[in-house]
C-alpha atoms as a PDB file:
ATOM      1  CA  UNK A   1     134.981 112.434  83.251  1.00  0.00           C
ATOM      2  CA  UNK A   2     134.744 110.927  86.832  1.00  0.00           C
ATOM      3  CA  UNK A   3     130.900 111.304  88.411  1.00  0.00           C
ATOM      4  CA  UNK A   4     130.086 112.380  91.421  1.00  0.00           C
ATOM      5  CA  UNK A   5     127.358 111.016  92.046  1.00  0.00           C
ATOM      6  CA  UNK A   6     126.641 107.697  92.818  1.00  0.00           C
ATOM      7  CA  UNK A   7     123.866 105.665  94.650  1.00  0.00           C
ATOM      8  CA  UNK A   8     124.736 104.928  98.308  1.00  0.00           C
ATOM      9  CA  UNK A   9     122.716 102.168 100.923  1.00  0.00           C
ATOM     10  CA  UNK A  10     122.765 103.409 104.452  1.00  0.00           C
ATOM     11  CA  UNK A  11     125.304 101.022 104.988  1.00  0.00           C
ATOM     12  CA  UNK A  12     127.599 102.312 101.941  1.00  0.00           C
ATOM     13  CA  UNK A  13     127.479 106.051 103.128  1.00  0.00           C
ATOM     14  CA  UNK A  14     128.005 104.964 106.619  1.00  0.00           C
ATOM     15  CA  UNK A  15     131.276 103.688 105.700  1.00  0.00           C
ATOM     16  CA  UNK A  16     131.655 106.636 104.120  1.00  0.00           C
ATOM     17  CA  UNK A  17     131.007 108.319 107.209  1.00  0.00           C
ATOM     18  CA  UNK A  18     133.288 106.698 109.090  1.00  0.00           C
ATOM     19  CA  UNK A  19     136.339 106.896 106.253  1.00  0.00           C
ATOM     20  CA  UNK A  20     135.708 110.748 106.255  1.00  0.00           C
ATOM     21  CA  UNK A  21     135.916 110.591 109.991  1.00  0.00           C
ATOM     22  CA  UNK A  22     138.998 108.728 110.323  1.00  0.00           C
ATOM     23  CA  UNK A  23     140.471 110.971 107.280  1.00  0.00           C
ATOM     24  CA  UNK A  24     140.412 113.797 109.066  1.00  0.00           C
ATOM     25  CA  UNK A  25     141.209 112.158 112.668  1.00  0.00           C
ATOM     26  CA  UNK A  26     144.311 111.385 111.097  1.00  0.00           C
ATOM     27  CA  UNK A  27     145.224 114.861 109.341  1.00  0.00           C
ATOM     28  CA  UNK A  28     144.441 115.933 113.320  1.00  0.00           C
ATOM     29  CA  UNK A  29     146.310 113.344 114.752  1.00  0.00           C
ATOM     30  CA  UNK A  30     149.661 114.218 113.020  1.00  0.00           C
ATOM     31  CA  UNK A  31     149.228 117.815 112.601  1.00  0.00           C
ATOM     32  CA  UNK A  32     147.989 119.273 115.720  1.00  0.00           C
ATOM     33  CA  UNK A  33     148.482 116.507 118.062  1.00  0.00           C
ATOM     34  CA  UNK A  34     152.149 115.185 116.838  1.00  0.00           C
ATOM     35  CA  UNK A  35     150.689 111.675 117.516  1.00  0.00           C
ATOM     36  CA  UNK A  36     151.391 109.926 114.704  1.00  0.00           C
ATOM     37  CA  UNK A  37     153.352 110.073 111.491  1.00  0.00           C
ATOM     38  CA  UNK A  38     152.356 112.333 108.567  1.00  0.00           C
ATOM     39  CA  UNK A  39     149.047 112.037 107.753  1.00  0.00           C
ATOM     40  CA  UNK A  40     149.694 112.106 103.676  1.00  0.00           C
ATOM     41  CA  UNK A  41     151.407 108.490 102.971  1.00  0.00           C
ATOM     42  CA  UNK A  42     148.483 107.665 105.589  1.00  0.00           C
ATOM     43  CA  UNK A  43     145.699 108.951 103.547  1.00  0.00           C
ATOM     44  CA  UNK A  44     147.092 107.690 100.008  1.00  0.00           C
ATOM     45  CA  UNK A  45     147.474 104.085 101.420  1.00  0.00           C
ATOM     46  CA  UNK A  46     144.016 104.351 102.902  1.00  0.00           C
ATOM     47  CA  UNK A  47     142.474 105.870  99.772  1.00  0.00           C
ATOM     48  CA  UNK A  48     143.742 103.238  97.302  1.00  0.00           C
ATOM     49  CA  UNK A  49     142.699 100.373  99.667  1.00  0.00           C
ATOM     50  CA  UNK A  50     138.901 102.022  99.445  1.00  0.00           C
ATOM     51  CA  UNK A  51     139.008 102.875  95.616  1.00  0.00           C
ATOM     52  CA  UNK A  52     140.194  99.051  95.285  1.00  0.00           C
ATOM     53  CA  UNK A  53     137.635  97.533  97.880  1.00  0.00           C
ATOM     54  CA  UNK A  54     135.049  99.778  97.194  1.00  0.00           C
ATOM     55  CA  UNK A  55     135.192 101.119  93.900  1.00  0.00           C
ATOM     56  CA  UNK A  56     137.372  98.280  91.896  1.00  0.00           C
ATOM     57  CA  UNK A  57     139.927  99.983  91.011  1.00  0.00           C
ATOM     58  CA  UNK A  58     143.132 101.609  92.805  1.00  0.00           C
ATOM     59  CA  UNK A  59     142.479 105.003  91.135  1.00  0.00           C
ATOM     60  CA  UNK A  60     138.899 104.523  90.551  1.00  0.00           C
ATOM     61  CA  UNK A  61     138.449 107.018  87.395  1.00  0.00           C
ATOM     62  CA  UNK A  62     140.509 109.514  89.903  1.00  0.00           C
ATOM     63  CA  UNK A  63     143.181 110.253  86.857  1.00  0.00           C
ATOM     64  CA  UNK A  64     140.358 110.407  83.840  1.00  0.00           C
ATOM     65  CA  UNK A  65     142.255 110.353  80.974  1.00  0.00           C
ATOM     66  CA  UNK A  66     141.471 114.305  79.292  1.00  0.00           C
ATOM     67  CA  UNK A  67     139.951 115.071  76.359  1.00  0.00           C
ATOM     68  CA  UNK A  68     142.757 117.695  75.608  1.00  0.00           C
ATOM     69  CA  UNK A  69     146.161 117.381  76.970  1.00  0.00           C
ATOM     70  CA  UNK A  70     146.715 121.515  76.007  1.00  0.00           C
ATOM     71  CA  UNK A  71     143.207 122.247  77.818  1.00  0.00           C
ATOM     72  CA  UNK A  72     144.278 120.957  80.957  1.00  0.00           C
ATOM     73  CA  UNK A  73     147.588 122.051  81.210  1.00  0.00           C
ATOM     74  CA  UNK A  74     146.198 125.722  80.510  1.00  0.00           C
ATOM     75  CA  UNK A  75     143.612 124.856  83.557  1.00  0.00           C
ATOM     76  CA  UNK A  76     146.687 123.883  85.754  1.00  0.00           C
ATOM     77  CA  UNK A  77     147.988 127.379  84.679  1.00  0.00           C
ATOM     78  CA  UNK A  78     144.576 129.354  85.718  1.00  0.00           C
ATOM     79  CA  UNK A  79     145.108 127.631  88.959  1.00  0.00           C
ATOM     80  CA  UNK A  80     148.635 128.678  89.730  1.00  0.00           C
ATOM     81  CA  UNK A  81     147.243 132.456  88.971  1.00  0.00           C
ATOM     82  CA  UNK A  82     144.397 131.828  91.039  1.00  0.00           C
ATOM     83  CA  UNK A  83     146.499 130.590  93.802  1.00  0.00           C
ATOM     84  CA  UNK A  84     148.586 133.350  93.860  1.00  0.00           C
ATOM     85  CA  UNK A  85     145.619 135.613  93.686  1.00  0.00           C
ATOM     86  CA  UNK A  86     144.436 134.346  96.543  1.00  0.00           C
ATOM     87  CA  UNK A  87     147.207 134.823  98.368  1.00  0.00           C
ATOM     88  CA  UNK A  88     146.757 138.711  97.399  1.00  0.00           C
ATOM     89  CA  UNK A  89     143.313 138.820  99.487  1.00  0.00           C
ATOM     90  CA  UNK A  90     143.994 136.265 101.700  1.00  0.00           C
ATOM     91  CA  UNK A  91     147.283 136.690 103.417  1.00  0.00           C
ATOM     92  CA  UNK A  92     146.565 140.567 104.496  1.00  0.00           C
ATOM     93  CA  UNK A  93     143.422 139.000 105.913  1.00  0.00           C
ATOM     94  CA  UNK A  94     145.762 136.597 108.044  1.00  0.00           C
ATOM     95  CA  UNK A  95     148.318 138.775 108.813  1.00  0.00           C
ATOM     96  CA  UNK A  96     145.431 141.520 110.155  1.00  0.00           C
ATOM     97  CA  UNK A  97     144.248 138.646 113.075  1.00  0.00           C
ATOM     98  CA  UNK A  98     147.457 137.069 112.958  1.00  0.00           C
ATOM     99  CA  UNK A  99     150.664 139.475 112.986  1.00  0.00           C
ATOM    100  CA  UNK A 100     153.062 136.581 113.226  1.00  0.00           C
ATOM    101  CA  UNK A 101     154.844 135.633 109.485  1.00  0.00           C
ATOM    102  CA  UNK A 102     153.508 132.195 107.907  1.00  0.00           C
ATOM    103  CA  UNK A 103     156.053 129.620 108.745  1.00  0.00           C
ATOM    104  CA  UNK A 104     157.148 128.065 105.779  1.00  0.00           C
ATOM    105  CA  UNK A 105     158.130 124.353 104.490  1.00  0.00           C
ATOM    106  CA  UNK A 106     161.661 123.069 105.253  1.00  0.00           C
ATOM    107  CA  UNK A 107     161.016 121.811 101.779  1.00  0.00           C
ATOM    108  CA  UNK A 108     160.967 125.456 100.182  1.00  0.00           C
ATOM    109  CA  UNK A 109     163.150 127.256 102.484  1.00  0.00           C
ATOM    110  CA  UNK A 110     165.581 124.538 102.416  1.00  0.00           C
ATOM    111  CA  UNK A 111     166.511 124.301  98.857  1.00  0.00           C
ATOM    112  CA  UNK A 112     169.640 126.799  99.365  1.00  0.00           C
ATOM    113  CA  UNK A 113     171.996 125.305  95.853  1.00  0.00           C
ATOM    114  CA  UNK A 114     170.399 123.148  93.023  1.00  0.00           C
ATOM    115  CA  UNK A 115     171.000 119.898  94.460  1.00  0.00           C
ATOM    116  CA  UNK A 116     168.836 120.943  97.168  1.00  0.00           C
ATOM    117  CA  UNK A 117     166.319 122.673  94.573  1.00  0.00           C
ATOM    118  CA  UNK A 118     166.395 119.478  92.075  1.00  0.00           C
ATOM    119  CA  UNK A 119     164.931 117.053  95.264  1.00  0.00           C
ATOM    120  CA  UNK A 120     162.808 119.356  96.181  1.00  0.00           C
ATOM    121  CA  UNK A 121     161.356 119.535  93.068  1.00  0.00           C
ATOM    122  CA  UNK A 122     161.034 116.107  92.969  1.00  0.00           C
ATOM    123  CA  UNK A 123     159.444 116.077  96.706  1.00  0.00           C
ATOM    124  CA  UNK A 124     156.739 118.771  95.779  1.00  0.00           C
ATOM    125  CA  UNK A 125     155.560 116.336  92.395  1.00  0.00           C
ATOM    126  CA  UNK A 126     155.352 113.518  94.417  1.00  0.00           C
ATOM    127  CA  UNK A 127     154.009 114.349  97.313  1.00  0.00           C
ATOM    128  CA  UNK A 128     152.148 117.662  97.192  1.00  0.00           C
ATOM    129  CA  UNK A 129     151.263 117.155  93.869  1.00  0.00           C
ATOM    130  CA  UNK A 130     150.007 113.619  93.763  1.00  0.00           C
ATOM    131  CA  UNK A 131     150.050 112.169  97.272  1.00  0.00           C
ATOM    132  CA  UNK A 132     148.024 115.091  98.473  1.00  0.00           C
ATOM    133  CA  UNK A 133     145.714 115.634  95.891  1.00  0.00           C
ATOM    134  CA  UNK A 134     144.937 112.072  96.076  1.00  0.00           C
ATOM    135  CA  UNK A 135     144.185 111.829  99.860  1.00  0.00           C
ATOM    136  CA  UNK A 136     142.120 115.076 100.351  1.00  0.00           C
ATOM    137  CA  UNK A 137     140.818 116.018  96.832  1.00  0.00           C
ATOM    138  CA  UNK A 138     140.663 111.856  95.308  1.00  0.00           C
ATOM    139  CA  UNK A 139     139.916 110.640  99.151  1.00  0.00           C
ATOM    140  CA  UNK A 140     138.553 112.979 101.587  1.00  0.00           C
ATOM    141  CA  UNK A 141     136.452 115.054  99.075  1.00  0.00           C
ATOM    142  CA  UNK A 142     134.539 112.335  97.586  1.00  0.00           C
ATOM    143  CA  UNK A 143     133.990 110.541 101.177  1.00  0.00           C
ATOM    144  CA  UNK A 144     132.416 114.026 102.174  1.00  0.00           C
ATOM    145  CA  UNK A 145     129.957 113.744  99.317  1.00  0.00           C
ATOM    146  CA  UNK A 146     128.956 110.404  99.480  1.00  0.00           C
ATOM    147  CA  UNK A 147     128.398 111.442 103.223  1.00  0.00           C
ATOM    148  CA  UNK A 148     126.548 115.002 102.212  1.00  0.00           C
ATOM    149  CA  UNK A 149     125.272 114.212  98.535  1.00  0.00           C
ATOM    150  CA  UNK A 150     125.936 115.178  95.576  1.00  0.00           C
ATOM    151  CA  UNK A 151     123.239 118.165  95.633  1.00  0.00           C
ATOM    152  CA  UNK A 152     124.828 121.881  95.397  1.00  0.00           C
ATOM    153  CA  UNK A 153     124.834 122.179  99.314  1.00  0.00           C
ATOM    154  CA  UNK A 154     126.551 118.917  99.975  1.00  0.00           C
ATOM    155  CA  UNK A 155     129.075 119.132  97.819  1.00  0.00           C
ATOM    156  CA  UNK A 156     129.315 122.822  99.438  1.00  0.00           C
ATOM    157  CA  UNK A 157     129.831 121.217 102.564  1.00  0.00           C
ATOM    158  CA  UNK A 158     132.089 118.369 101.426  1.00  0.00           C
ATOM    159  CA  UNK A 159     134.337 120.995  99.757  1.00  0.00           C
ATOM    160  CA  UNK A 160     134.391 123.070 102.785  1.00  0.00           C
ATOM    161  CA  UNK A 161     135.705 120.371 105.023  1.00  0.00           C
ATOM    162  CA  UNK A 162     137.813 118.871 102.920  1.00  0.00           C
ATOM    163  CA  UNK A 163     139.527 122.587 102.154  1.00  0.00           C
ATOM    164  CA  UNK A 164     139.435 122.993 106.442  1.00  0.00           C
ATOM    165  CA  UNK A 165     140.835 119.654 106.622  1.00  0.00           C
ATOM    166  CA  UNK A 166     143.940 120.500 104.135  1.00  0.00           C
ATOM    167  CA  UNK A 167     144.165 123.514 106.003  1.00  0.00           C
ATOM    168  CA  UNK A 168     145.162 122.128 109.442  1.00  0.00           C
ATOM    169  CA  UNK A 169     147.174 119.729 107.110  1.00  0.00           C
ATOM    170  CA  UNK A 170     149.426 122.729 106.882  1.00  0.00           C
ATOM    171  CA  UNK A 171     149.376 123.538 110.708  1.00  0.00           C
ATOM    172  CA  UNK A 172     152.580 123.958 111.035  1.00  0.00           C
ATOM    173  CA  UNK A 173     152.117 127.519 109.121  1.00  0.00           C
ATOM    174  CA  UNK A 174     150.445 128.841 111.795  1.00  0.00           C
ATOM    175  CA  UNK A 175     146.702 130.613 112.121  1.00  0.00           C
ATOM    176  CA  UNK A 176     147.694 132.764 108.873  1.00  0.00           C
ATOM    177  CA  UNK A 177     148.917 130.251 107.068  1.00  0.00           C
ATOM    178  CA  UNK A 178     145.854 127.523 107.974  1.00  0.00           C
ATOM    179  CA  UNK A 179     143.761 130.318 106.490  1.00  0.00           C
ATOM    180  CA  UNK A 180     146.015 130.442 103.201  1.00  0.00           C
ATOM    181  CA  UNK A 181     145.959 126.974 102.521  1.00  0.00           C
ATOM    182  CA  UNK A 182     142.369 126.581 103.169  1.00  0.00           C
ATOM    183  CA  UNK A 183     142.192 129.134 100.693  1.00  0.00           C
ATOM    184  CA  UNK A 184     144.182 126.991  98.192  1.00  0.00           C
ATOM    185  CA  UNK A 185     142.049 123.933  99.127  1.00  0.00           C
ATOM    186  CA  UNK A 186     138.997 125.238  97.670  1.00  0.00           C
ATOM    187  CA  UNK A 187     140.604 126.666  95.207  1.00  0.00           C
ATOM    188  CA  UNK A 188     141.754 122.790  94.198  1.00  0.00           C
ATOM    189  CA  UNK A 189     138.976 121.139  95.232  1.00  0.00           C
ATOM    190  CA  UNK A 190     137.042 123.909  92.955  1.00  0.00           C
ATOM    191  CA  UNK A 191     139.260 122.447  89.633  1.00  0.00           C
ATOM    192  CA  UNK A 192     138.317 119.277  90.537  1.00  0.00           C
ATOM    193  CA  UNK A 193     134.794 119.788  91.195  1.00  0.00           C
ATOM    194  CA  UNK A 194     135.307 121.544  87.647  1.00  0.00           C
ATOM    195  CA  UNK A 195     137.254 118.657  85.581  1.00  0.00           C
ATOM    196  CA  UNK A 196     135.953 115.640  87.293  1.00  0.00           C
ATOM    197  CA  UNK A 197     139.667 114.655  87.000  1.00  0.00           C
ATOM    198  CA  UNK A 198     143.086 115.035  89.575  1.00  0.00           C
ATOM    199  CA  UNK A 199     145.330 115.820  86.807  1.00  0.00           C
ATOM    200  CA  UNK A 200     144.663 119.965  86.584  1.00  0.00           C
ATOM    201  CA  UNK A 201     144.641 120.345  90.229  1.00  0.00           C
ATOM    202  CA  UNK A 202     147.528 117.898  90.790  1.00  0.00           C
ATOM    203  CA  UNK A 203     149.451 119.695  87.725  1.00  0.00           C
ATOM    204  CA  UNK A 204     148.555 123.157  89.103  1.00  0.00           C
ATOM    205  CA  UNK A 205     149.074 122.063  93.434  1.00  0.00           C
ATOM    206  CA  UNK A 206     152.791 121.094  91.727  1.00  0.00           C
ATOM    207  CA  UNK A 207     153.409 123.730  89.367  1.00  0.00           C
ATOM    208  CA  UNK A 208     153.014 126.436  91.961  1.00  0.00           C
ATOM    209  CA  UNK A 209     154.898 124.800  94.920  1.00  0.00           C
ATOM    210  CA  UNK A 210     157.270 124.915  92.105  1.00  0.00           C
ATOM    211  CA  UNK A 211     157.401 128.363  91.804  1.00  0.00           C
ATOM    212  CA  UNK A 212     157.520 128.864  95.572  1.00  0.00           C
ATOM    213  CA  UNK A 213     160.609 126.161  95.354  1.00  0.00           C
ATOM    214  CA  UNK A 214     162.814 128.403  92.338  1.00  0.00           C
ATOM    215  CA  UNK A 215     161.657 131.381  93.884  1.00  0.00           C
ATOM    216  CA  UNK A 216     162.983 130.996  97.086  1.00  0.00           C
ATOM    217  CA  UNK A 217     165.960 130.108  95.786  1.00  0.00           C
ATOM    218  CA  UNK A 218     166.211 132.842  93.682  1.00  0.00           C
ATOM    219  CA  UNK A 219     165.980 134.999  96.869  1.00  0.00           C
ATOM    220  CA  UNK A 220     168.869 133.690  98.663  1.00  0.00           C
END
């Protein structure tokens, strides 16, 4: 199990400071501003360089091996239901300030015959399910508590912006659908806060893009 909380000079959290900072500069940058390329390979090569520099290792205890394989994989499953949960409360919530339908990925609404559904599948692993949880839960989470603390109210906070942060990482949704994936950021950053580990909330971020992937292609 990965810990949270470690020991920080001044100098050590500034630099912590300043990754968070340029974290979410760049989720901003790409997102909102159109400025510069997608912020997720951006964030995974940026994370591994300060696990490596910083931490000594490229994954840095991100991907803890689990005590129970069966454990975990049921966790990843309690996530997809809370996901979709959430969604129930929070997408009449959007749609009440927001009238205007969530846009959706080209990813999902794309995959129109199984070719199509097969690399998308193999997009959403990759890339939702590892890239991102690496750069905002693996990255930008822990850079927001070394910056906060590890005490209930920082990692509050870190959790908070982190979840904001993946939320305008999905700008492109619209107000409603910022909200929603907020939503689903604290949701994830919750299972990792939980397991100390990326592989339930990576397994669960994948397994229920998955579902969005089959069953919008079931709906066609």
């Amino acid at each position: 199990m990965e810990s949270l909380t470690r020991k920080l000079s001044p100098g050590q959290r500034a630099i912590s400071c300043a990754e968070m900072g340029l974290a979410i500069a760049l989720v901003l940058a790409h997102n909102v501003y159109r400025a510069t390329p997608n912020e997720v390979p951006l964030l995974l090569v940026l994370a591994l360089i300060s696990f490596r520099v910083r931490e000594g290792r490229w994954l840095a205890g991100r991907y803890v091996q689990p005590k129970s394989w069966p454990w975990t994989i049921g966790l990843s499953i309690a996530c997809v239901c809370l996901l979709e949960l959430k969604d129930l409360i929070v997408e009449p919530i959007g749609r009440h300030f927001w009238p205007a339908p969530e846009h959706v990925s080209s990813i999902i609404s794309g995959a129109r015959n199984p070719a199509h559904v097969m690399l998308s599948l193999l997009f959403v692993w990759a890339f939702a399910g590892f890239a991102e949880e690496i750069g905002y839960r693996g990255y930008l989470f822990r850079r927001a508590i070394d910056v906060f603390g590890p005490s209930a109210w920082g990692t509050g906070a870190a959790l908070l912006i982190s979840s904001i942060a993946f939320g305008f990482g999905h700008f492109y949704k619209g107000p409603a659908g910022i909200l929603d994936s907020t939503g689903s950021g604290l949701v994830l950053g919750g299972l990792y806060l939980y397991t100390r580990s990326l592989w339930a909330s990576s397994l669960g971020h994948a397994l229920n893009d998955t579902l969005a992937v089959v069953l919008n292609y079931l709906a066609v």
